[in-house]
Protein backbone atom coordinates (compact mmCIF):
# COMPACT_ATOMS: atom_id res chain seq x y z
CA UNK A 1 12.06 22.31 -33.37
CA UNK A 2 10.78 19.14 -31.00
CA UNK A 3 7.06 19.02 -29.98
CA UNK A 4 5.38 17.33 -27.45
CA UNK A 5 1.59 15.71 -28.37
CA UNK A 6 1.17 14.83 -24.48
CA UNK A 7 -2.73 13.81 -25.26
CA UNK A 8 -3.60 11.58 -28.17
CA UNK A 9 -5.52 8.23 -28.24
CA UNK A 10 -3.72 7.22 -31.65
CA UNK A 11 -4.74 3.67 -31.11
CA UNK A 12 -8.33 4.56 -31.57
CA UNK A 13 -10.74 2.91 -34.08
CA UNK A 14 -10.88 6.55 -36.17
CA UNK A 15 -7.44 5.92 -37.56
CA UNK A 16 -7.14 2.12 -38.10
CA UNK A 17 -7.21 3.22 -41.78
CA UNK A 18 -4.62 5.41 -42.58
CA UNK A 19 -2.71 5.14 -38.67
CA UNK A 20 1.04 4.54 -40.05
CA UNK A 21 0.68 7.72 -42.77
CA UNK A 22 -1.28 10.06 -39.67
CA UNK A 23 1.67 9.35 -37.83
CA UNK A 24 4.25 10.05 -40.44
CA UNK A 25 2.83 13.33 -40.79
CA UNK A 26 3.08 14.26 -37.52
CA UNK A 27 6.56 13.57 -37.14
CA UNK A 28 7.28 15.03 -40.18
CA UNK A 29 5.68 18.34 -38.85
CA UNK A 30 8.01 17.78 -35.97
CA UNK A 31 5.70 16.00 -33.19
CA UNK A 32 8.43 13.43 -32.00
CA UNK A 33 6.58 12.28 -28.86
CA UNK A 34 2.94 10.88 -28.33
CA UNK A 35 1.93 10.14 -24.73
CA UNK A 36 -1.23 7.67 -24.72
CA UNK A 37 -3.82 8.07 -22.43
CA UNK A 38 -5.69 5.01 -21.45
CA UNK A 39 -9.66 4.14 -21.48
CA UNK A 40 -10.26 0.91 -20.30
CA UNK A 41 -9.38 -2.57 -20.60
CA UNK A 42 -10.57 -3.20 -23.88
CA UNK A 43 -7.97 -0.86 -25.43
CA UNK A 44 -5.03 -1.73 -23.35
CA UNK A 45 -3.63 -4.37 -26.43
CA UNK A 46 -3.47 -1.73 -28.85
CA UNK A 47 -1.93 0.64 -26.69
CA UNK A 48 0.97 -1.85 -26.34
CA UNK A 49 0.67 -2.76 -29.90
CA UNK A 50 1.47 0.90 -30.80
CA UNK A 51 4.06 1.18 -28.25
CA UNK A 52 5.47 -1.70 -29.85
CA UNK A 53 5.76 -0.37 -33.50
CA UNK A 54 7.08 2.98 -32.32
CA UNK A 55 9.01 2.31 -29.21
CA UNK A 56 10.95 5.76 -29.47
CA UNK A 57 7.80 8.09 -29.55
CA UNK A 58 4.82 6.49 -28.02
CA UNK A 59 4.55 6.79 -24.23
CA UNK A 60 1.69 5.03 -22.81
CA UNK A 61 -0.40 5.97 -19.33
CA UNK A 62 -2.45 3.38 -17.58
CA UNK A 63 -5.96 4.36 -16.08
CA UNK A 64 -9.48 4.22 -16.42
CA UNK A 65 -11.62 6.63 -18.21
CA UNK A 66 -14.63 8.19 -15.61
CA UNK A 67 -16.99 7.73 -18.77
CA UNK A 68 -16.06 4.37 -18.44
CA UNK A 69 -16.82 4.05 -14.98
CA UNK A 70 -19.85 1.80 -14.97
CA UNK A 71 -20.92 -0.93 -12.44
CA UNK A 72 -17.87 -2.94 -13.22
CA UNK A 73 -15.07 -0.17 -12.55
CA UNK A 74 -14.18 -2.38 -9.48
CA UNK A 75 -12.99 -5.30 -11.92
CA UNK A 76 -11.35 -2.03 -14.49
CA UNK A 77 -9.67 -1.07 -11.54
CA UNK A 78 -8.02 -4.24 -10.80
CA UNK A 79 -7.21 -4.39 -14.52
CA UNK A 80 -5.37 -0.75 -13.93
CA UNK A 81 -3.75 -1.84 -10.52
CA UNK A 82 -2.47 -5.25 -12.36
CA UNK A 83 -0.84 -3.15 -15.30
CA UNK A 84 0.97 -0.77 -13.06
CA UNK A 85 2.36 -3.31 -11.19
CA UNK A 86 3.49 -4.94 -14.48
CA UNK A 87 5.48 -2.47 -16.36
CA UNK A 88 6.57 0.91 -16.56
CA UNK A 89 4.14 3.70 -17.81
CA UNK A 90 4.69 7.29 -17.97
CA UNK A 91 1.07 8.63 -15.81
CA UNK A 92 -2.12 7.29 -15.04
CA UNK A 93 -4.75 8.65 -16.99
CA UNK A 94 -6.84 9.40 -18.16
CA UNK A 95 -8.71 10.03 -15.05
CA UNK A 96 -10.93 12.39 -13.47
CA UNK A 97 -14.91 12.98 -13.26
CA UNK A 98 -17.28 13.24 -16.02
CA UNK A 99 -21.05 14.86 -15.49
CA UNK A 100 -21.67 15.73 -18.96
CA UNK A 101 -21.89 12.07 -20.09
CA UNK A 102 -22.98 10.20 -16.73
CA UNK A 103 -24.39 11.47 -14.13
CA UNK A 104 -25.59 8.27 -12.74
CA UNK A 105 -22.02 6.96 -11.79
CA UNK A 106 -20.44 9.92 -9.82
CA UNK A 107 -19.62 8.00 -6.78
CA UNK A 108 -18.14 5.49 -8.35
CA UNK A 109 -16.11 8.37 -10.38
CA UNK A 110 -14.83 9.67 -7.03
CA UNK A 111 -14.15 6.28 -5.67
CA UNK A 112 -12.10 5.55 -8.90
CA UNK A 113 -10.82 8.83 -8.98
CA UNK A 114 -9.54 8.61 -5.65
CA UNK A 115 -7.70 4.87 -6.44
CA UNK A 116 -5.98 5.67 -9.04
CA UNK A 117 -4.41 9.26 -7.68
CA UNK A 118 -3.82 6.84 -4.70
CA UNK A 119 -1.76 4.69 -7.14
CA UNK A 120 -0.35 7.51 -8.92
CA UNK A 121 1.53 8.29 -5.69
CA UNK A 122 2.66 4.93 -5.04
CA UNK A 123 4.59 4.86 -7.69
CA UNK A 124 5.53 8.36 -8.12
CA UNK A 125 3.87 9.28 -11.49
CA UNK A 126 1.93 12.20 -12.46
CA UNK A 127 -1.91 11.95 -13.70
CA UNK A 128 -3.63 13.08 -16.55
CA UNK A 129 -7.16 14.32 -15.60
CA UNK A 130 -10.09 14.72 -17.41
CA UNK A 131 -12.93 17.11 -16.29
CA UNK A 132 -16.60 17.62 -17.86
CA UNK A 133 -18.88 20.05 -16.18
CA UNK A 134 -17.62 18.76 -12.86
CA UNK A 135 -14.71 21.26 -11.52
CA UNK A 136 -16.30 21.67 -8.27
CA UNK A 137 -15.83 17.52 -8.01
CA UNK A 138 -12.41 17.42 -8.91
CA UNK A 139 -11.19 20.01 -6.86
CA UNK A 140 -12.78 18.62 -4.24
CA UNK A 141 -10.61 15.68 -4.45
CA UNK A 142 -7.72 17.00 -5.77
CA UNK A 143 -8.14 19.03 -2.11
CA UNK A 144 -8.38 16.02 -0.17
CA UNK A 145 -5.09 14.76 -2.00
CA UNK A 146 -2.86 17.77 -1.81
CA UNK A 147 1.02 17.14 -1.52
CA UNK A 148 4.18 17.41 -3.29
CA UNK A 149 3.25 13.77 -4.23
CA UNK A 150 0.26 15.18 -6.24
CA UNK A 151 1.31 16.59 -9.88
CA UNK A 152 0.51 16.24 -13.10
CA UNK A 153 -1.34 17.68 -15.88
CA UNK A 154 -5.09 19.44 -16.79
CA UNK A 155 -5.93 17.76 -19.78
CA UNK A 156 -8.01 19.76 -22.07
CA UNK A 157 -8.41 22.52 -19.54
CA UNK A 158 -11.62 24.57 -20.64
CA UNK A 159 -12.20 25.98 -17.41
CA UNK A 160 -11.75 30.18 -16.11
CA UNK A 161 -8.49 32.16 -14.97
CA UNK A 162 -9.34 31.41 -11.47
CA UNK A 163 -10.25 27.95 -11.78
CA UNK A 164 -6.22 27.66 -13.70
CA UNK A 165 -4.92 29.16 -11.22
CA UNK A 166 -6.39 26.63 -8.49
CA UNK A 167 -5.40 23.40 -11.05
CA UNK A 168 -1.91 25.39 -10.99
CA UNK A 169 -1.69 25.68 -7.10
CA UNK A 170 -2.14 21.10 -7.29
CA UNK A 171 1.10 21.23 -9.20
CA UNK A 172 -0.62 20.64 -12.63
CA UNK A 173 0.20 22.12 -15.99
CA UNK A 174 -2.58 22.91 -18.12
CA UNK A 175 -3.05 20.71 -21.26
CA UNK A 176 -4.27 23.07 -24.35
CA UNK A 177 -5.45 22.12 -27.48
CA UNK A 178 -7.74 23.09 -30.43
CA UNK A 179 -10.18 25.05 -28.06
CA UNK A 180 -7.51 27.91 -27.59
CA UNK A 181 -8.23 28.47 -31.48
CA UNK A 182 -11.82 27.99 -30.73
CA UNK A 183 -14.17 31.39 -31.59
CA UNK A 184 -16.27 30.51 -28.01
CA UNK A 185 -13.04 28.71 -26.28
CA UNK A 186 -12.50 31.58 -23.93
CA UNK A 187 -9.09 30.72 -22.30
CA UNK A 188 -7.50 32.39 -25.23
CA UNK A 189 -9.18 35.47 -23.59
CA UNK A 190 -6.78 35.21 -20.02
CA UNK A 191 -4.22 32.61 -21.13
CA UNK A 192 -1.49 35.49 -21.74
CA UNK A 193 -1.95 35.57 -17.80
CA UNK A 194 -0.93 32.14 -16.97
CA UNK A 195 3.04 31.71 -17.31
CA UNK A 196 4.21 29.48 -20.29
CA UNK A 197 6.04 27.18 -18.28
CA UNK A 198 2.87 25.82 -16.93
CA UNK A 199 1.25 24.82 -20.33
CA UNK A 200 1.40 21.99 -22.51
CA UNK A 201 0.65 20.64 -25.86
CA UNK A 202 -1.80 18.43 -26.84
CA UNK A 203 -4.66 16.92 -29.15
CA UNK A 204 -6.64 14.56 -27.75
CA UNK A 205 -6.89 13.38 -31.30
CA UNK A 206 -9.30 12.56 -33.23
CA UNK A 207 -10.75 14.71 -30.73
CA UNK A 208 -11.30 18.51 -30.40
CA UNK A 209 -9.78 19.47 -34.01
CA UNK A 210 -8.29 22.57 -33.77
CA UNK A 211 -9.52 25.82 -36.47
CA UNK A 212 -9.60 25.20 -39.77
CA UNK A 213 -10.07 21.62 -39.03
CA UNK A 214 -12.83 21.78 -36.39
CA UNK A 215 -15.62 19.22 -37.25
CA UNK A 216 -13.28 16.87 -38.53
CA UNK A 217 -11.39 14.31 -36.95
CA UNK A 218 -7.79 15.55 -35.38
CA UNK A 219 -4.74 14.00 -35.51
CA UNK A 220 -1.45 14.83 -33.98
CA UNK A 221 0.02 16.92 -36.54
CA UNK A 222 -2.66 19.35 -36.14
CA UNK A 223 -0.85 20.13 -32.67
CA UNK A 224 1.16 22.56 -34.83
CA UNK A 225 -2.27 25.03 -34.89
CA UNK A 226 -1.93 25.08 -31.24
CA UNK A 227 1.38 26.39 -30.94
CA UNK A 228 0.74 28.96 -33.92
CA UNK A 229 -2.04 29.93 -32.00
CA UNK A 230 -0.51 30.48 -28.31
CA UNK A 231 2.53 32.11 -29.85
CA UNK A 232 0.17 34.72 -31.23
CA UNK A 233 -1.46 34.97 -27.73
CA UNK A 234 1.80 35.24 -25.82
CA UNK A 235 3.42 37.50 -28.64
CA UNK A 236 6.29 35.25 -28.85
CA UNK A 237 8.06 32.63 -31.95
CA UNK A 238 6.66 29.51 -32.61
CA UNK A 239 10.44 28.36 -31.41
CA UNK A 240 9.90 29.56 -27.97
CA UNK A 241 6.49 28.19 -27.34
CA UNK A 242 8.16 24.79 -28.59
CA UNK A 243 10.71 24.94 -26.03
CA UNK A 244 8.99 26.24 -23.24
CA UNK A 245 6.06 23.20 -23.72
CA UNK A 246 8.57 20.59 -24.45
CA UNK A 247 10.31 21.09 -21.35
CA UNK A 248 6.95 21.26 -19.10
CA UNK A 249 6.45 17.83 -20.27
CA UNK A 250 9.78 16.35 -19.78
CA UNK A 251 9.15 17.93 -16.47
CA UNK A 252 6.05 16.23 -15.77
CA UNK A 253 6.63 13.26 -17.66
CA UNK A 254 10.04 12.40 -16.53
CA UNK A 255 11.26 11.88 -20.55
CA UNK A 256 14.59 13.18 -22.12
């Protein structure tokens, strides 16, 4: 039984003490396939460092962060452009809009935004979008960018029914993670209503820990909490939510 962590930054500082053994545990609960969302420059090394040491799990996306959008994004963005153009990657993300964080920055989030979708199309990979208290602003530009060309995924979607059914209508899947377990998470409350085959698995480790681990850090073998969790909200085995999200992201990530 083959799961899918399609959100994890395992190359971040939180596990440079025990990375090697956090992996191994994943894999040995059956997680066979990380995708890696970028942040900005100054992580790109150990991204490919990672990809290195595992090159039959760890899929890396190229992007910059809108928390990291700051008043050098122009020279980020060049950074993101130059790595595209450089080798293959498997999305560009993370991207999106941020107003939880920064507020101070939101045109330069939409300008960024905007870019990278831009480059996303070029050469014909999904994104990975990130959202904080700013739906409104990325559906106004995931509007403006509507197309078959447009797909990808909803990372960490947190939002309402309605609002999953819009992300759903841009050809994205809806990333869930250890807020479905969450007491206060809500989409557990109208998930059943979405069809499996637009969800998928993730982490965002050492993010977001998932119940009985919230408060501590995540890591990708916690992912199995998620699926025990949505196969109790869909009423079905922990075999068929597997399946079902492990195909959505060879769908949308293009990965045997």
């Amino acid at each position: 039984m083959m799961l899918v962590d399609t959100h994890t930054h395992l190359y971040s500082e939180a596990f440079d003490d025990d990375r090697e053994d956090m992996i191994r545990r994943a894999m040995d609960a059956g997680i066979e396939q990380f995708y890696i969302p970028a942040i900005d420059s100054t992580y790109t090394q150990r991204m490919l460092d990672l990809e290195s040491a595992y090159p039959e799990n760890i899929f890396l996306m190229m992007g910059l962060h809108p928390t990291h959008v700051k008043e050098n994004y122009e020279d980020e963005l060049q950074h993101v452009q130059e790595m595209l153009g450089s080798r293959k990657f498997y999305a560009v993300g993370e991207i999106g809009i941020d107003l939880y964080w920064e507020q101070r920055f939101l045109k330069q989030q939409q300008a960024a935004f905007k870019q990278q979708i831009g480059w996303a199309k070029q050469y014909g990979l999904p994104i990975v979008i990130h959202c904080r208290d700013a739906f409104d602003a990325v559906f106004e530009v995931l509007e403006g960018e509507r197309g078959d060309e447009l797909y990808g995924i909803f990372h960490c979607f947190t939002g309402t029914f309605e609002q999953a059914q819009r992300a759903i209508s841009l050809n994205m899947k809806l990333g869930i993670g250890g807020v479905a377990t969450f007491k206060n998470g809500k989409i557990d409350r109208f998930l059943d209503q979405i069809d499996l085959k637009h969800i998928v698995l993730e982490t965002d480790s050492p993010y977001l820990s998932p119940v009985p681990y919230r408060g501590k850090r995540n890591e990708s073998a916690y992912l199995i909490k998620v699926q025990e969790k949505l196969a109790e909200i869909y009423g079905v085995s922990l075999e068929e939510i597997a399946r079902i999200t492990t195909e959505n992201s060879k769908e949308v990530f293009g990965v045997s």
